[in-house]
Protein backbone atom coordinates (compact mmCIF):
# COMPACT_ATOMS: atom_id res chain seq x y z
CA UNK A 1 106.60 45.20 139.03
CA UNK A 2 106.62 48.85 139.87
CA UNK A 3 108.88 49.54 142.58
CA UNK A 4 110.78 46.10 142.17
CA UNK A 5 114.53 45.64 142.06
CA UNK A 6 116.50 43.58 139.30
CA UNK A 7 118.99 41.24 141.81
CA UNK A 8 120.37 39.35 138.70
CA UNK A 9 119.76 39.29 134.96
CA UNK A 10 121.26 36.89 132.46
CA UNK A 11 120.93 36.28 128.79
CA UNK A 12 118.49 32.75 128.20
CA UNK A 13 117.82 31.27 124.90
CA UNK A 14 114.42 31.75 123.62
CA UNK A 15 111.87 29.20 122.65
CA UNK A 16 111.63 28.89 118.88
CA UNK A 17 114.87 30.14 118.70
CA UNK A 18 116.60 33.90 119.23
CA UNK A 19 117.78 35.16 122.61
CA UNK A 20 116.07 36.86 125.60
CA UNK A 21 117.31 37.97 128.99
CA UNK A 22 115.94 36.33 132.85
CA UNK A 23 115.71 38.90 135.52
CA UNK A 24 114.98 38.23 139.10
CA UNK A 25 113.05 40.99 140.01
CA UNK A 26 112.56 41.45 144.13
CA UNK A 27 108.65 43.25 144.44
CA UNK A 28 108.14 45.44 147.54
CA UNK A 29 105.82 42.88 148.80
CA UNK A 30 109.06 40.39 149.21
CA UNK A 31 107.82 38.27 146.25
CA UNK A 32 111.21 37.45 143.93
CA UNK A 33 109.85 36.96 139.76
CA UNK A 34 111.16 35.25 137.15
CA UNK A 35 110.91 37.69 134.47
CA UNK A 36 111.92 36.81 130.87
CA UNK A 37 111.98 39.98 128.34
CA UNK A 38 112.42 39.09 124.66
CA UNK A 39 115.77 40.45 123.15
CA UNK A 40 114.30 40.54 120.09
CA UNK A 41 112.05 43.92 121.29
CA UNK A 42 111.92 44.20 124.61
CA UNK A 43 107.98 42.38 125.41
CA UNK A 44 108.03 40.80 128.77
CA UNK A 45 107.32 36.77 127.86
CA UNK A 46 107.13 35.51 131.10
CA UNK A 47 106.62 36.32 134.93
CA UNK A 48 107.34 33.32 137.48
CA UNK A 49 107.07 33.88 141.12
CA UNK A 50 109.85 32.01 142.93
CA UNK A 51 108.54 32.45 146.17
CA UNK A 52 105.78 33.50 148.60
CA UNK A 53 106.11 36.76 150.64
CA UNK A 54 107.55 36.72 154.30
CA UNK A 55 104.58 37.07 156.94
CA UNK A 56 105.72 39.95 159.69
């Protein structure tokens, strides 16, 4: 997400085995993602979002 900020990140275990790391990235548009990046090189393997933006 370009612009987004990392709030928390974490190290998760990775399906099939090996580790990866869970970020919850905030997006400028208020959306927070789920992001899971492989630790083996780096590929993003998942984006969630966790929640809908706020309506000003």
């Amino acid at each position: 997400m370009p612009g987004g900020k990392v709030e928390s990140l974490r190290a998760v275990a990775q399906e099939g085995g090996g580790g990866a790391w869970r970020a919850v990235v905030l997006g400028q548009d208020g959306v927070r993602h789920a992001v899971i990046v492989s630790g083996a090189d780096g590929t993003i393997t998942g984006n969630t979002p966790l929640n809908t933006p706020r309506v000003r």
